[in-house]
C-alpha atoms as a PDB file:
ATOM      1  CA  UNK A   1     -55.722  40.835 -79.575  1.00  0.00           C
ATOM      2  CA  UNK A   2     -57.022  37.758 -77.735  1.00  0.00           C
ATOM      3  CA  UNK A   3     -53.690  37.774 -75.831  1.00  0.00           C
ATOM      4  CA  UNK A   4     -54.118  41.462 -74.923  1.00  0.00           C
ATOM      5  CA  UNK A   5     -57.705  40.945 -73.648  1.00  0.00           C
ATOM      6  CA  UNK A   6     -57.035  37.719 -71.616  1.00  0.00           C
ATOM      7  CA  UNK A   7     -54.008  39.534 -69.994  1.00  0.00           C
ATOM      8  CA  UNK A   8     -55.527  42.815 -69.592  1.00  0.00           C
ATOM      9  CA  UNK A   9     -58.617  40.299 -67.484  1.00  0.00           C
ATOM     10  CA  UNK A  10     -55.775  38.244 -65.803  1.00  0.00           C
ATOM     11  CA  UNK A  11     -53.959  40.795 -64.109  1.00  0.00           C
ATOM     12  CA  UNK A  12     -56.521  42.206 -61.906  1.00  0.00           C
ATOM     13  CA  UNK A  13     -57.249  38.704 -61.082  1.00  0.00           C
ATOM     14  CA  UNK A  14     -53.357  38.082 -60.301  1.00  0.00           C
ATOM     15  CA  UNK A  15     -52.801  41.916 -58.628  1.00  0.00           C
ATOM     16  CA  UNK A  16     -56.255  41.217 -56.150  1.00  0.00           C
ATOM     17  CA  UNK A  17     -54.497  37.644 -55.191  1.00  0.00           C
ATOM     18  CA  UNK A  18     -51.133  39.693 -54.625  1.00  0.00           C
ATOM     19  CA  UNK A  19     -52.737  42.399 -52.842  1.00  0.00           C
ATOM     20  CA  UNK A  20     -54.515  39.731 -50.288  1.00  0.00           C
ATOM     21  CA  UNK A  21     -50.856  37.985 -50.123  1.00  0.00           C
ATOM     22  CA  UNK A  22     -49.656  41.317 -49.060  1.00  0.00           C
ATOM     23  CA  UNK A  23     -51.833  42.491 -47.072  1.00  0.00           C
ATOM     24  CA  UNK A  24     -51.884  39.055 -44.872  1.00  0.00           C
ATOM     25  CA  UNK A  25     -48.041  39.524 -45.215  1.00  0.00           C
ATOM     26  CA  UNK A  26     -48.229  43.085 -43.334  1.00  0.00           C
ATOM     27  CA  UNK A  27     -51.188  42.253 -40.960  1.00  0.00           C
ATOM     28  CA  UNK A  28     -48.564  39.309 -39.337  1.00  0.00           C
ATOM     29  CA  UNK A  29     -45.729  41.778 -39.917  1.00  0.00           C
ATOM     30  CA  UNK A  30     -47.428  44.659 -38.149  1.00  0.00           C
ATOM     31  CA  UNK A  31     -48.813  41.862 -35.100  1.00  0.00           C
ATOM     32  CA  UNK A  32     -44.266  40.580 -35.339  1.00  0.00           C
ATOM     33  CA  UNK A  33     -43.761  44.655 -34.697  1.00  0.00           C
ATOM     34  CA  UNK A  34     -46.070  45.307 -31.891  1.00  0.00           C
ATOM     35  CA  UNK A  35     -44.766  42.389 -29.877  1.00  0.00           C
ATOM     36  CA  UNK A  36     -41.436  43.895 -30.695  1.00  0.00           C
ATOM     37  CA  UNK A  37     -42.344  47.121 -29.812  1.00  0.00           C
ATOM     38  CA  UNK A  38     -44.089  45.980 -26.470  1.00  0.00           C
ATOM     39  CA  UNK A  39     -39.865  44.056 -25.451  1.00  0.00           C
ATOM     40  CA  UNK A  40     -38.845  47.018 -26.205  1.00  0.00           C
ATOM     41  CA  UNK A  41     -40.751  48.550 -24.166  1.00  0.00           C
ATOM     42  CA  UNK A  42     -40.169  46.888 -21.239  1.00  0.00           C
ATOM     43  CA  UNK A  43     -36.436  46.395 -21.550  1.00  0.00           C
ATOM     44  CA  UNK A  44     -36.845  50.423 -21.625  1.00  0.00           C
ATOM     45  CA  UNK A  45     -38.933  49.931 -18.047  1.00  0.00           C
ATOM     46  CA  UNK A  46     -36.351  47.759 -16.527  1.00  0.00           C
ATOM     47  CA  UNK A  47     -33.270  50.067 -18.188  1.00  0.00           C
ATOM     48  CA  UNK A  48     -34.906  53.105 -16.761  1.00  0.00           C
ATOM     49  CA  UNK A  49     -35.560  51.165 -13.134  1.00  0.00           C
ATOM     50  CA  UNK A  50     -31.980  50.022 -12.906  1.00  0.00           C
ATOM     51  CA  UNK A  51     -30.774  53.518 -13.997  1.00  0.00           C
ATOM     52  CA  UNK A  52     -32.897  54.938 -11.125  1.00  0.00           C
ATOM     53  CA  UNK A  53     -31.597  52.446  -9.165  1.00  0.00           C
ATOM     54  CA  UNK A  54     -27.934  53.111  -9.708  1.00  0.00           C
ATOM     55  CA  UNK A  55     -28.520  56.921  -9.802  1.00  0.00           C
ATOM     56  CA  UNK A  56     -29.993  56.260  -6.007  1.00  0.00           C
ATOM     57  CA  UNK A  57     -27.046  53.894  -4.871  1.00  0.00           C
ATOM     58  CA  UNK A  58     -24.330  56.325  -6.514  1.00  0.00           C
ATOM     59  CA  UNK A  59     -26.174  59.321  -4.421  1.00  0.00           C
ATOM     60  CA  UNK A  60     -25.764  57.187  -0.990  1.00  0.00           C
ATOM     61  CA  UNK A  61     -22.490  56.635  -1.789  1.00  0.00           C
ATOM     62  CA  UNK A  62     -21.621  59.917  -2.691  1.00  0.00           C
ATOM     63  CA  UNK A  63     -23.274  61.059   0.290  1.00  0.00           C
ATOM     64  CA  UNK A  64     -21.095  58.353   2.655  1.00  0.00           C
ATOM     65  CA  UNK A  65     -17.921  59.453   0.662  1.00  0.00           C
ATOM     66  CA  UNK A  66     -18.590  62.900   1.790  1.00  0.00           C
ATOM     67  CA  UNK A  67     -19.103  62.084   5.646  1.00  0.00           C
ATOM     68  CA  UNK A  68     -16.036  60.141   5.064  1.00  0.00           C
ATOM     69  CA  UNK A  69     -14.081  62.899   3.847  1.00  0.00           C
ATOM     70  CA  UNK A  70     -15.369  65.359   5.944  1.00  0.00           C
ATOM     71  CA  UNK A  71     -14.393  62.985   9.115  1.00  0.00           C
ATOM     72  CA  UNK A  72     -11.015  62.588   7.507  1.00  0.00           C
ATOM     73  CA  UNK A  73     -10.305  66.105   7.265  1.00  0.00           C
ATOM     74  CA  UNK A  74     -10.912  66.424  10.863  1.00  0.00           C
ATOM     75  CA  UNK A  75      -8.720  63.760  11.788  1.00  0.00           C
ATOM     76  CA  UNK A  76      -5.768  65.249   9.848  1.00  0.00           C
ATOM     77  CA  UNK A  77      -6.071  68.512  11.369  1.00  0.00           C
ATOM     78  CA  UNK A  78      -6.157  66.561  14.688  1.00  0.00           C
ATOM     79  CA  UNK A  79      -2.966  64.769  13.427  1.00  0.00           C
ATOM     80  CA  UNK A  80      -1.663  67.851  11.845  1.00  0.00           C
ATOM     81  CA  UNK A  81      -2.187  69.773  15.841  1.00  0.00           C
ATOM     82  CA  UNK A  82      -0.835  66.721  17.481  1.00  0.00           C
ATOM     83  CA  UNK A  83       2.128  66.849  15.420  1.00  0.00           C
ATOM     84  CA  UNK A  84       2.976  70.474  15.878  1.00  0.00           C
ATOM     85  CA  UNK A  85       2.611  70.038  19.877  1.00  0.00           C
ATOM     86  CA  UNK A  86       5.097  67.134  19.837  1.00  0.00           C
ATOM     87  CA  UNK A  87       7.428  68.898  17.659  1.00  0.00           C
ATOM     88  CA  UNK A  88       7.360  71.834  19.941  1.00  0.00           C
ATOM     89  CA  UNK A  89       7.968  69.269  22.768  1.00  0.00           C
ATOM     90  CA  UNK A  90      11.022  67.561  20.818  1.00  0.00           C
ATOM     91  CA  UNK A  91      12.525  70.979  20.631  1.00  0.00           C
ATOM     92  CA  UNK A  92      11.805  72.094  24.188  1.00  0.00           C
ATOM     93  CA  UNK A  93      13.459  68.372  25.387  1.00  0.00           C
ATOM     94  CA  UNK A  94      16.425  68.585  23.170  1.00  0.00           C
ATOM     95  CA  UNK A  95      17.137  72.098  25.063  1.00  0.00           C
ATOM     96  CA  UNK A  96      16.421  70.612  28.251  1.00  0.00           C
ATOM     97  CA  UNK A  97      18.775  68.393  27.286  1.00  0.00           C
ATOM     98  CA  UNK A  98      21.294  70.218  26.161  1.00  0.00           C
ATOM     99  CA  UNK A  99      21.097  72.453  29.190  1.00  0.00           C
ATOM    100  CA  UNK A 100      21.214  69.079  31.577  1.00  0.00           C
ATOM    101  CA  UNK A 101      24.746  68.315  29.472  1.00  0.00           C
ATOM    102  CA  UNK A 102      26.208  71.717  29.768  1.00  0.00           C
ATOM    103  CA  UNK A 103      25.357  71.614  33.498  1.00  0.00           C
ATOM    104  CA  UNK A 104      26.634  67.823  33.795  1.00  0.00           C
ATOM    105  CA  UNK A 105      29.300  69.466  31.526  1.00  0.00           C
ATOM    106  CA  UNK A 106      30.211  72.339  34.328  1.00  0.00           C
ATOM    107  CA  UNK A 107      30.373  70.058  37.068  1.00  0.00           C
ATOM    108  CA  UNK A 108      32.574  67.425  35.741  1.00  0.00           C
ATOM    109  CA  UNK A 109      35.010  70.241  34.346  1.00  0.00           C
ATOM    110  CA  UNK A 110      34.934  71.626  38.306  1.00  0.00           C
ATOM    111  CA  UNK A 111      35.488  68.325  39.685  1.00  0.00           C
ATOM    112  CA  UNK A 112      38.550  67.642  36.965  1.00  0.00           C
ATOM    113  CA  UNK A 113      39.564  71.442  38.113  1.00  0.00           C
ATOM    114  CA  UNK A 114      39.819  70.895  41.731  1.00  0.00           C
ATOM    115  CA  UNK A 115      41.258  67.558  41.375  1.00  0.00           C
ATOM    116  CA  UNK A 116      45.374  67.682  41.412  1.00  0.00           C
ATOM    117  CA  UNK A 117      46.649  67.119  37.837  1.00  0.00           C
ATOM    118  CA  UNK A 118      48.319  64.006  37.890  1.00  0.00           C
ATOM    119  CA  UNK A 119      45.148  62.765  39.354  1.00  0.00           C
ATOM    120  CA  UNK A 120      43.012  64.183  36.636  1.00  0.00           C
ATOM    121  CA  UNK A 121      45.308  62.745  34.194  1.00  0.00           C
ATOM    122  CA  UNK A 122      45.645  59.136  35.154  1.00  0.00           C
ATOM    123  CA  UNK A 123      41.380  58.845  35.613  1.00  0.00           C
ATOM    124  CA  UNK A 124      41.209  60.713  31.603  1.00  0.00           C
ATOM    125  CA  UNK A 125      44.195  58.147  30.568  1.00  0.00           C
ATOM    126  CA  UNK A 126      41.571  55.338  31.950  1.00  0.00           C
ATOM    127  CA  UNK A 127      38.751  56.971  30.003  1.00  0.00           C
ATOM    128  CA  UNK A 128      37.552  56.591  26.297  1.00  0.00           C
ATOM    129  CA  UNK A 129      39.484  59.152  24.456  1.00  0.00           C
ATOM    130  CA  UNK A 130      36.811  60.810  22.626  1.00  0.00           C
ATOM    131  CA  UNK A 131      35.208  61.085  26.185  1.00  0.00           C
ATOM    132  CA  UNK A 132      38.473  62.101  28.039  1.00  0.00           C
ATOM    133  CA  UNK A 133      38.780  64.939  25.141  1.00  0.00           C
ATOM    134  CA  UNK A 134      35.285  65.848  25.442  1.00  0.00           C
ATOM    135  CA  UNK A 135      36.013  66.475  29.141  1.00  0.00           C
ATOM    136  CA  UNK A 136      39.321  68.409  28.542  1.00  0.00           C
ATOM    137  CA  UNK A 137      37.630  70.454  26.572  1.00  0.00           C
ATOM    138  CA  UNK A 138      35.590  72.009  28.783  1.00  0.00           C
ATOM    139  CA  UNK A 139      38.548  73.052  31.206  1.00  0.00           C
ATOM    140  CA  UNK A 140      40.436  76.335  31.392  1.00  0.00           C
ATOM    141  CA  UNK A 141      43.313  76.188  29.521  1.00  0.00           C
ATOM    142  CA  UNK A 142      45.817  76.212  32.240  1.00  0.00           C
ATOM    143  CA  UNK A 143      44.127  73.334  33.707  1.00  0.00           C
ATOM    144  CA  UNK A 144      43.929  71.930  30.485  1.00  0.00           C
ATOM    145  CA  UNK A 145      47.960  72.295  29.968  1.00  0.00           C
ATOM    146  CA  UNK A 146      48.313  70.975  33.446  1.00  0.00           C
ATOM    147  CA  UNK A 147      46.857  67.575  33.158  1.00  0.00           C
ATOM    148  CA  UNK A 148      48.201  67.110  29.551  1.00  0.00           C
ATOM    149  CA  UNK A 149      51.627  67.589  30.933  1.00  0.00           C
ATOM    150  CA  UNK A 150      51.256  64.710  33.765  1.00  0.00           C
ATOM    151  CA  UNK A 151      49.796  62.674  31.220  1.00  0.00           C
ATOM    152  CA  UNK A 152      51.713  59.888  28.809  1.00  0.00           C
ATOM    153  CA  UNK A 153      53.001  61.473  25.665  1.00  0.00           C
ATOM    154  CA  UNK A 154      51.194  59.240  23.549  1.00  0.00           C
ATOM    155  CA  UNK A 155      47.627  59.650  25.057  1.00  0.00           C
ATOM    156  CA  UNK A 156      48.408  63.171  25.457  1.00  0.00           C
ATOM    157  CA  UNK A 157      48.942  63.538  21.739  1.00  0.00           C
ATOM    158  CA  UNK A 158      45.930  61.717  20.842  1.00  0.00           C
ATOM    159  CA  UNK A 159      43.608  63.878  23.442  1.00  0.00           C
ATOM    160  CA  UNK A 160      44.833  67.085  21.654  1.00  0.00           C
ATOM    161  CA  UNK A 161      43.947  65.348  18.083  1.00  0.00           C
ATOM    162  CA  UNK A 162      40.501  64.395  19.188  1.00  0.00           C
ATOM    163  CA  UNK A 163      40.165  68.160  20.857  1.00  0.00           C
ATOM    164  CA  UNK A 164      41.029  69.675  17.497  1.00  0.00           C
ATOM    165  CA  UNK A 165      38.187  68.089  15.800  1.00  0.00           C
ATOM    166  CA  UNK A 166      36.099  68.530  18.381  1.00  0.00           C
ATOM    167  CA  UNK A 167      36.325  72.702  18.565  1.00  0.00           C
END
C-alpha cells in the first residue's frame, strides 16, 4: 500500500514536469511554425508577383504576335495579288511570243517561197536540220516538194524524218 500511495503522489509530480516539458516543447514548436508560415508566405508573394509578371509579358507578346500576324496576312495577300498579275503577264508574253514566232514564222516561209528552189535548198542544206525542218514545215507543200527535190538525198531524207516528228 505504501507503493500505491507514493506512486499515486509521484505521478502528478512527474505528469506537471511532463506537461511543462510539453508545453515549452509546443510554445518553440508553434514560434518554428509561424516563421514557417511567414516563408511561406512570402515565397507565395513573390510566386504570385512573378506569375503576374509572366501573365503581363505573355499578354505583350501575344499582343505583338497578333500585329505580327495580322501584318503577315497582308503581305501574303500582297504576294498572293502580285503573283496573280505576273502570272497573267507570263501568259499574255508567252502569246506575244508565240504570235512574234508565227509572224517571224510567215515571213521566213515567204522569203523561202519566193526564193528559186535550188536556192532555198542549198541555204536549208547549210542550216541546222531541226531548224531547216522547222522552216520546211511551214511551206506549202508544193514548195515544200520543190526544194526537197533540189536538195541532196541524204539531207533530204533526214529533213522529212525531223518533219515527221515535228507535225
Amino acid at each position: 500500500m505504501k507503493y500505491l500511495l507514493l506512486l499515486c503522489i509521484s505521478i502528478p509530480i512527474f505528469a506537471s514536469s511532463e506537461l511543462y516539458d510539453c508545453t515549452k516543447i509546443f510554445e518553440e514548436r508553434k514560434q518554428e511554425l509561424i516563421l514557417e508560415l511567414e516563408r511561406i508566405d512570402e515565397q507565395e508573394q513573390a510566386l504570385n508577383a512573378l506569375k503576374e509578371a509572366t501573365e503581363d509579358l505573355l499578354k505583350r507578346k501575344e499582343a505583338t504576335l497578333s500585329k505580327k500576324e495580322v501584318k503577315l496576312n497582308a503581305q501574303e495577300k500582297d504576294l498572293k495579288s502580285r503573283e496573280e498579275t505576273v502570272s497573267e503577264n507570263l501568259k499574255k508574253t508567252e502569246t506575244l511570243l508565240k504570235e512574234l514566232k508565227e509572224l517571224k514564222m510567215n515571213k521566213i516561209s515567204q522569203t523561202y517561197s519566193k526564193m528559186k528552189a535550188q536556192s532555198a535548198a542549198d541555204i536549208l542544206s547549210k542550216l541546222k536540220p531541226q531548224e531547216a525542218a522547222g522552216i520546211l514545215t511551214t511551206l506549202k507543200p508544193k514548195t515544200m516538194a520543190k526544194i526537197l527535190g533540189k536538195m541532196d538525198a541524204t539531207k533530204a531524207s533526214e529533213m522529212t524524218i525531223l518533219m515527221s516528228k515535228v507535225r
